[in-house]
Protein backbone atom coordinates (compact mmCIF):
# COMPACT_ATOMS: atom_id res chain seq x y z
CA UNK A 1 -78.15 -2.46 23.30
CA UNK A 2 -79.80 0.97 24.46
CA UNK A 3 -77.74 4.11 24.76
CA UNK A 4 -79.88 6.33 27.07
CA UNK A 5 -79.57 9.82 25.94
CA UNK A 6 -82.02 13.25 26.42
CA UNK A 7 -83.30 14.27 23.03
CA UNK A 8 -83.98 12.79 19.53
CA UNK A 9 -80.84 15.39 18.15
CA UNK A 10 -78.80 13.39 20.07
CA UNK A 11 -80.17 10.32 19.50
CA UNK A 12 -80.58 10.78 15.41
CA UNK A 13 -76.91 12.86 15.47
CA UNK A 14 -75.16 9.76 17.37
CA UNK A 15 -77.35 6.55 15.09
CA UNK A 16 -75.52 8.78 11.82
CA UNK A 17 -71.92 8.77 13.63
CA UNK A 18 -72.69 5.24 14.09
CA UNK A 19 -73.80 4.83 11.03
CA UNK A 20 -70.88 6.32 9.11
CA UNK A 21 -68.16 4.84 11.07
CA UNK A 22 -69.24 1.00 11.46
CA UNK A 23 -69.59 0.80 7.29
CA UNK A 24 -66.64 3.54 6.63
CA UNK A 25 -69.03 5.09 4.13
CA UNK A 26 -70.40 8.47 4.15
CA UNK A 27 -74.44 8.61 2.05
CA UNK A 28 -77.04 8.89 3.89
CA UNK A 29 -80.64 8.96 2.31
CA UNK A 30 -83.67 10.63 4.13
CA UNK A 31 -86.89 11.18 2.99
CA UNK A 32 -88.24 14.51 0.84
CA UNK A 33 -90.11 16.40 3.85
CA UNK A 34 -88.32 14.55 7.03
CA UNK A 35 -87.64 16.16 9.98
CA UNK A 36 -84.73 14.42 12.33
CA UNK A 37 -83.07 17.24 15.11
CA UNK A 38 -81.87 20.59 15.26
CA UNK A 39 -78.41 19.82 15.05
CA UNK A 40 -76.26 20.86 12.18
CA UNK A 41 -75.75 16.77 11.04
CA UNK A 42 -79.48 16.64 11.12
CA UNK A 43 -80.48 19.86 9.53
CA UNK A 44 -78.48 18.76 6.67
CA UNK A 45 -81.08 16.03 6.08
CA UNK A 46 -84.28 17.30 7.47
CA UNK A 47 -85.56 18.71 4.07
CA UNK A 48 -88.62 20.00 5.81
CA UNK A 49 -86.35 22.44 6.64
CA UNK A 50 -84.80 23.86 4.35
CA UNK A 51 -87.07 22.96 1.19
CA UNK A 52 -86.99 26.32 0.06
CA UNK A 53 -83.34 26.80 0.88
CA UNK A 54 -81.57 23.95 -0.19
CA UNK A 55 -78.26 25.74 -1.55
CA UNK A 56 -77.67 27.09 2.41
CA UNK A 57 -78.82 23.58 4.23
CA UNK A 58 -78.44 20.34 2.12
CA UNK A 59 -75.70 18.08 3.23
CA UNK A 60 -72.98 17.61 0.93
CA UNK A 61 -73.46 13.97 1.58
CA UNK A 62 -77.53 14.09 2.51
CA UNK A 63 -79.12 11.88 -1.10
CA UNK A 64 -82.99 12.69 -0.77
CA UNK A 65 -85.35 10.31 -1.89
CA UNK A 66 -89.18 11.17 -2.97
CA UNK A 67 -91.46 11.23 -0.03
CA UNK A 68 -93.31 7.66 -0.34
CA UNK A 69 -96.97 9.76 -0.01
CA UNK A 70 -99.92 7.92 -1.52
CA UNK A 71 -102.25 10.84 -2.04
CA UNK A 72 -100.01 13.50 -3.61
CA UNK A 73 -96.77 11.46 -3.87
CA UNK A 74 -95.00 9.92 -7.19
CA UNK A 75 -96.92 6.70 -7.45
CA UNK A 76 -100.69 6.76 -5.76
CA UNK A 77 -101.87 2.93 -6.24
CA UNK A 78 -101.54 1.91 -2.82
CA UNK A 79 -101.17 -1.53 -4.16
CA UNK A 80 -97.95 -0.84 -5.96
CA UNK A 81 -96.32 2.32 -4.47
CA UNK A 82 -94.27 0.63 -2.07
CA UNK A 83 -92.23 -1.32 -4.62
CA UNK A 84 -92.29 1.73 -6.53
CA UNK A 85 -90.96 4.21 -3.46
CA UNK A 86 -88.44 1.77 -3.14
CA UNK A 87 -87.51 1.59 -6.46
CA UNK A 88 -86.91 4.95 -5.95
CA UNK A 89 -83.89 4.59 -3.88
CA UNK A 90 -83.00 1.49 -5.71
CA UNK A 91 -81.96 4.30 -8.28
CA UNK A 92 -80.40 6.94 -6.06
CA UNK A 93 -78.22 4.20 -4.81
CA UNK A 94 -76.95 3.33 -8.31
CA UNK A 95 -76.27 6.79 -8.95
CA UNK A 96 -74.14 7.44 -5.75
CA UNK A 97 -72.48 3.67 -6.51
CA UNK A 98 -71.43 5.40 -10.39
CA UNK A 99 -70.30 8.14 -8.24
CA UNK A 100 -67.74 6.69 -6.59
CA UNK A 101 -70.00 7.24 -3.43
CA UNK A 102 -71.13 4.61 -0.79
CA UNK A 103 -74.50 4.40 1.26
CA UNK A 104 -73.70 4.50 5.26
CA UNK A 105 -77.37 4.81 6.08
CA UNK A 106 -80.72 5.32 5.10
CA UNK A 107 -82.69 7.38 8.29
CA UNK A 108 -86.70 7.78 8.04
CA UNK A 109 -89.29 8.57 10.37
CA UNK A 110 -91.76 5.47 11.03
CA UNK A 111 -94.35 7.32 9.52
CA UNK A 112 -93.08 11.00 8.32
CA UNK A 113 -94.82 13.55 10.35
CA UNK A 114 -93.83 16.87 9.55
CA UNK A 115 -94.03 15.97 5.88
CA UNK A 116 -97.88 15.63 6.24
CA UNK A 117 -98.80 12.79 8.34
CA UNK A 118 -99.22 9.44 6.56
CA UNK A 119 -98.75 6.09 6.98
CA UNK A 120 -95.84 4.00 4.55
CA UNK A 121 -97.26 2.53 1.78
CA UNK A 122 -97.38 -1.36 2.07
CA UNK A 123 -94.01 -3.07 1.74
CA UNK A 124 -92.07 0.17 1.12
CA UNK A 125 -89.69 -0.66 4.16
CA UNK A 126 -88.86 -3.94 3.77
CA UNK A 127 -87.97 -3.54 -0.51
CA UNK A 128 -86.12 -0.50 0.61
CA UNK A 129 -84.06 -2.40 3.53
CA UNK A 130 -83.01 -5.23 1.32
CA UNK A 131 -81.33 -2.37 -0.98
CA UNK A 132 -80.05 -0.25 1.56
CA UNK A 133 -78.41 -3.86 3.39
CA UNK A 134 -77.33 -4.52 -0.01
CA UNK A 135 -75.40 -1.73 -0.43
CA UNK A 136 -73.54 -1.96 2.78
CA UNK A 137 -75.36 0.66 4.71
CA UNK A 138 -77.66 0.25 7.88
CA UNK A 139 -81.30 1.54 8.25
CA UNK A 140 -82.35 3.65 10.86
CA UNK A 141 -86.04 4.23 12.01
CA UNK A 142 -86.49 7.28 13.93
CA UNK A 143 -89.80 6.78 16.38
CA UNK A 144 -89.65 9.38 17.87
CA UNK A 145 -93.17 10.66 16.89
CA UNK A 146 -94.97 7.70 16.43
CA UNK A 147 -93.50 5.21 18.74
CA UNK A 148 -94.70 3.59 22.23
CA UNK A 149 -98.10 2.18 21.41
CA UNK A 150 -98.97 5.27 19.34
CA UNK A 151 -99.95 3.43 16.35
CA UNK A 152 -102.22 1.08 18.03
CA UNK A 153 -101.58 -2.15 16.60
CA UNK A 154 -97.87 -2.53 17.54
CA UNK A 155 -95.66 -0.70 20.13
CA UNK A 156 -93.53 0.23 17.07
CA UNK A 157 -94.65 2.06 14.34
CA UNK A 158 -91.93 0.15 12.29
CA UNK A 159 -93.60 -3.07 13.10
CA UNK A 160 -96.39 -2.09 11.14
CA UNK A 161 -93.79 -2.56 8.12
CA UNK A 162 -92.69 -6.33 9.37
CA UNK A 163 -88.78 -4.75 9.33
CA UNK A 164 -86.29 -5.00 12.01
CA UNK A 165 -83.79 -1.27 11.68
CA UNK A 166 -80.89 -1.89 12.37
CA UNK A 167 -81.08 1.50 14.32
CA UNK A 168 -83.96 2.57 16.75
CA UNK A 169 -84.33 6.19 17.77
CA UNK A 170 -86.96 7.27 20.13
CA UNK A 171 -86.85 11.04 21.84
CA UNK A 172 -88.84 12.66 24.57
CA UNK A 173 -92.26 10.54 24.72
CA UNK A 174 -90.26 8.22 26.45
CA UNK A 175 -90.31 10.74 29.50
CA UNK A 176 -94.00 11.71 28.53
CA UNK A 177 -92.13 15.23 27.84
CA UNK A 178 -89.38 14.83 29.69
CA UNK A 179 -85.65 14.79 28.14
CA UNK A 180 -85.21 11.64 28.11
CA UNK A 181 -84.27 9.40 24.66
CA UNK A 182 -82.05 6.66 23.46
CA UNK A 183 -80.89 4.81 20.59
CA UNK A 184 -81.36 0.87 20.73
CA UNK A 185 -79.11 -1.22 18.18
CA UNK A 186 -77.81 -4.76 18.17
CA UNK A 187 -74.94 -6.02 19.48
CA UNK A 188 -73.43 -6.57 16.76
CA UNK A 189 -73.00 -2.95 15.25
CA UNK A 190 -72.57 -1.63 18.95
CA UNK A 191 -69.83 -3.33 19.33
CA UNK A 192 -68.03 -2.68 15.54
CA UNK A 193 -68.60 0.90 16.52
CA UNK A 194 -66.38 0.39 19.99
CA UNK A 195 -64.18 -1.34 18.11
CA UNK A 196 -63.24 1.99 15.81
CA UNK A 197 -64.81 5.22 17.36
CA UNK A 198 -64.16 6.90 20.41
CA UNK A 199 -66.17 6.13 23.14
CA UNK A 200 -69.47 8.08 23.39
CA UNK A 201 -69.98 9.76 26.34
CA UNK A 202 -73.41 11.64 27.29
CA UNK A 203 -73.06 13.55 30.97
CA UNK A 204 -76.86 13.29 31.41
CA UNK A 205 -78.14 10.57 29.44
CA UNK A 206 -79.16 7.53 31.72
CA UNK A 207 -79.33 9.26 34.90
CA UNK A 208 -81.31 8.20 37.89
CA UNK A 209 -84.10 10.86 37.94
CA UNK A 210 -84.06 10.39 34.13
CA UNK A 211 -84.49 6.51 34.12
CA UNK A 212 -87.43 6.45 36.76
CA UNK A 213 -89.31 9.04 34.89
CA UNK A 214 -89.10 6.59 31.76
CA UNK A 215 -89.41 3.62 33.67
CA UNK A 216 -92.62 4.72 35.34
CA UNK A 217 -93.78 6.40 31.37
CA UNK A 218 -93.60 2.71 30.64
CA UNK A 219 -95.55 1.15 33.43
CA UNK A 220 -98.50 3.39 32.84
CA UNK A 221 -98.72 2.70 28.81
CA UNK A 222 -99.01 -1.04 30.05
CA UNK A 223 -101.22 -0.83 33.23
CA UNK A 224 -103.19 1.01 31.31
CA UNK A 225 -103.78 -0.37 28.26
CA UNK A 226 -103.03 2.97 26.24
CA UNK A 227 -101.57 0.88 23.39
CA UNK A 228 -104.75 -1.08 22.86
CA UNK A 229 -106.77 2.55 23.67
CA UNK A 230 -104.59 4.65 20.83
CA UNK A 231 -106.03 1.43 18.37
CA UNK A 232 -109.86 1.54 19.72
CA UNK A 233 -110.20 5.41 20.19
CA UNK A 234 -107.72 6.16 17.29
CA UNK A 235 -109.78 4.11 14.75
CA UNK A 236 -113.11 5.71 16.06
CA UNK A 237 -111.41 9.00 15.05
CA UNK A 238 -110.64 8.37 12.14
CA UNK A 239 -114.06 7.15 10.88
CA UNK A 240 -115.35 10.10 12.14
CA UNK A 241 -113.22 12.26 10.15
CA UNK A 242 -114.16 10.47 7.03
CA UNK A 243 -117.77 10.83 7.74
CA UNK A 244 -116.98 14.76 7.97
CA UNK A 245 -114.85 14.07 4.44
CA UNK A 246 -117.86 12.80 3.04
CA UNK A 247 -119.92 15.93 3.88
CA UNK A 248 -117.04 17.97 2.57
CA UNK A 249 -115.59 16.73 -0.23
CA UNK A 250 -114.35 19.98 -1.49
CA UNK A 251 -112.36 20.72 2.17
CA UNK A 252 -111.25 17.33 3.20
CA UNK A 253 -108.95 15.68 0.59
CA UNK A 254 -107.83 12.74 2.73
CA UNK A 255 -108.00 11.58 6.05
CA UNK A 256 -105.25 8.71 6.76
CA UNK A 257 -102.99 7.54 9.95
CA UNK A 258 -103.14 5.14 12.48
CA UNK A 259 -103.63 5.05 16.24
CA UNK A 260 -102.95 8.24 18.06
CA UNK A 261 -101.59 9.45 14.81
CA UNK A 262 -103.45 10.95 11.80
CA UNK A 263 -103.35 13.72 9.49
CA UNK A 264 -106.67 15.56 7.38
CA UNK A 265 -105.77 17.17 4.23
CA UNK A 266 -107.45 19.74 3.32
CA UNK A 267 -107.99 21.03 -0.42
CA UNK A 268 -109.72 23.55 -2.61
CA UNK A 269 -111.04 20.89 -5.34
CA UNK A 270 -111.88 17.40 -4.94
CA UNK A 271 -110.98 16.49 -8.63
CA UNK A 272 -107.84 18.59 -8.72
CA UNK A 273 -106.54 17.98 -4.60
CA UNK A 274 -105.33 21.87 -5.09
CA UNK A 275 -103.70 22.24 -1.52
CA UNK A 276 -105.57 24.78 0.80
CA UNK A 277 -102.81 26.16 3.17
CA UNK A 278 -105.23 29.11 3.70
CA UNK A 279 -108.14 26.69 4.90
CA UNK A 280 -105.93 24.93 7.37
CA UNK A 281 -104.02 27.93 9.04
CA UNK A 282 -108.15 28.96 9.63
CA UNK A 283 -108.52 26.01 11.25
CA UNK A 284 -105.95 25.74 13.56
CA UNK A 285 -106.74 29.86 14.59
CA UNK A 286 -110.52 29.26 15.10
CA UNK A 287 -110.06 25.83 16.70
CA UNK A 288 -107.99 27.49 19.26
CA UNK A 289 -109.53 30.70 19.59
CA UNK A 290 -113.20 29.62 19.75
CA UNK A 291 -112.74 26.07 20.96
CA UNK A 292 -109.42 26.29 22.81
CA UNK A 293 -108.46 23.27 20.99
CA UNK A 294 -104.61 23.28 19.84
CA UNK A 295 -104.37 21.26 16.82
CA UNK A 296 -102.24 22.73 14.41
CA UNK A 297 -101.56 22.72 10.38
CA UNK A 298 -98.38 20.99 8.94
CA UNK A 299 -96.91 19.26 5.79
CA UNK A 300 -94.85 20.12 2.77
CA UNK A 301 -97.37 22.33 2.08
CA UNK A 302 -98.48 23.61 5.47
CA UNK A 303 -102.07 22.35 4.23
CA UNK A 304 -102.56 18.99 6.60
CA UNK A 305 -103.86 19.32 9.99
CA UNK A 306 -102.21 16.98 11.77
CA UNK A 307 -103.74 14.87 15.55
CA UNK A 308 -101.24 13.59 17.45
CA UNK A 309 -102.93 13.69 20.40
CA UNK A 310 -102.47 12.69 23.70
CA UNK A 311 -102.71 8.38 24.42
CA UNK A 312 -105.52 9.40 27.21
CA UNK A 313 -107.49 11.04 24.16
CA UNK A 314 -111.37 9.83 24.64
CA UNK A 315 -114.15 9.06 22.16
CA UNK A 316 -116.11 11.50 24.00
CA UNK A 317 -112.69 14.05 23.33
CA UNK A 318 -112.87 12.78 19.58
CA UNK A 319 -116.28 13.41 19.13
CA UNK A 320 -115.97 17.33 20.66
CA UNK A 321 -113.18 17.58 18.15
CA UNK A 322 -115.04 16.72 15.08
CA UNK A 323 -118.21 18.43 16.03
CA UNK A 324 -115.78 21.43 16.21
CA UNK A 325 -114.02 21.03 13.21
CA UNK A 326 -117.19 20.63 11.24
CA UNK A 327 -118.69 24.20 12.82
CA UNK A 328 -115.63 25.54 11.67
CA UNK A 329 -116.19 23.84 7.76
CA UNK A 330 -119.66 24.69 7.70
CA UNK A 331 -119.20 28.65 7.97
CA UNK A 332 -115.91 29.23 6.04
């Protein structure tokens, strides 16, 4: 079932009402460094946010799991992290449980964005799922950055995970910028919720002008081909960014993502990975100021520039970019 709505707050706020009153619990985990809506329910766990204000934002009921980051994160063998991220909440759910608390949901982006850009390590969704399920609460993917062919290989980013949320949020790429979003969900919790909430009731959400702007966002990602384009001109990208790693170790700690989506870390020290916030916010100033190229810095620690660029994105555009970007590298 797909409630049409016209933002991700909406969306995100409404999948956590659902959330909360189809299992009658009240938990919900997010991810260290997620970012969900502006809304007060989503501040509360959008730690990206309010990382250095926690007192003043966190949720009373908002449990916050370590972000599942292969490069600077807990666990860094790509091999095993995913398990071991999971594990992760395998614990936090334990500890609400001897609480006396219960899980209604556990909400994370696709592939966390604002946190720094990177991909989920291998089999972290579907060992954090079975918990989550386990514990009575329902997972919730939030797509809104990374969904509709973005990641290349699937239309979903979740896909890329071989889940199925129970929840699917998506927000305004579905109008190509225009407010239009929805939530998707099964039958089955759509219509538990009827059966014990009031109705929900969005004045704008699905109308006419609304629906044909989406409808006709959709058409054009098929006819064409931008899913298959965000794989062949996304990967392209993202070799050349590693070639540019290669000639500058010492700048460019990682370069990772997927598709239309990507993020290029950039350090002081190969050996250490010592963030360099003060490289990246260079970046971003002389790439627009001398290349009129927006593309700008993000993460936990403000020190990842992040490419989430648009699906029509060339190889001819990706190679401009890099030549750029290197310019910039070799006279800092």
């Amino acid at each position: 079932m797909c409630v049409p709505v016209c933002c991700r707050s909406e969306a995100n706020d409404l999948a956590l009402r659902i959330a909360r009153e189809t299992t009658g619990h009240t938990e919900i985990i997010c991810l260290e460094g997620a970012y969900h809506g502006h809304l007060t329910s989503l501040m509360e766990i959008s730690s990206y946010k309010w990382q250095n204000d926690p007192e003043k934002w966190r949720g009373k009921h908002t449990i916050l799991a370590p972000a599942p980051d292969s490069y600077r994160g807990l666990y860094r063998d790509p091999e095993t992290a995913g398990q071991l991220y999971a594990d992760e909440i395998k614990k936090l759910i334990d500890e609400a449980h001897s609480k006396g608390k219960k899980i209604a949901a556990f909400i994370h982006e696709s592939a966390p964005s604002c946190a720094g850009l990177y991909t989920l390590p291998k089999g972290f969704l579907k060992a954090a799922y079975k918990y989550v399920r386990d514990a009575g609460g329902v997972c919730i993917a939030d797509e809104v950055q990374v969904g509709f062919g973005r990641a290349g290989t699937h239309f979903w980013m979740f896909e890329t995970q071989d889940v199925i949320p129970d929840i699917v949020t998506i927000g305004k790429p579905m109008g190509n910028g225009h407010p239009v979003s929805a939530l998707i969900t099964s039958p089955r919790i759509a219509d538990t919720h009827d059966a014990v909430s009031p109705s929900y009731f969005s004045t704008f959400g699905g109308n006419p002008v609304s629906m044909a702007i989406a409808d006709a966002v959709l058409t054009a990602i098929e006819k064409e081909n931008l899913q298959k384009h965000a794989l062949e001109v996304g990967s392209y990208l993202i070799e050349k960014f590693k070639e540019l790693k290669s000639a500058y170790p010492n700048y460019i700690g990682d370069v990772r993502g997927q598709g239309m989506f990507m993020g290029i870390e950039m350090i002081k020290d190969g050996v250490t990975k010592e963030p360099n916030k003060e490289l990246a916010v260079h970046l971003h100033m002389k790439l627009k100021s001398d290349y009129f190229i927006i593309m700008t810095n993000d993460g936990i620690l403000d020190n990842v520039m992040k490419f989430k660029g648009p699906m029509v994105f060339t190889k001819e555009n990706a190679d401009y970019l890099v030549k750029c970007f290197g310019e910039i590298l070799e006279d800092y």
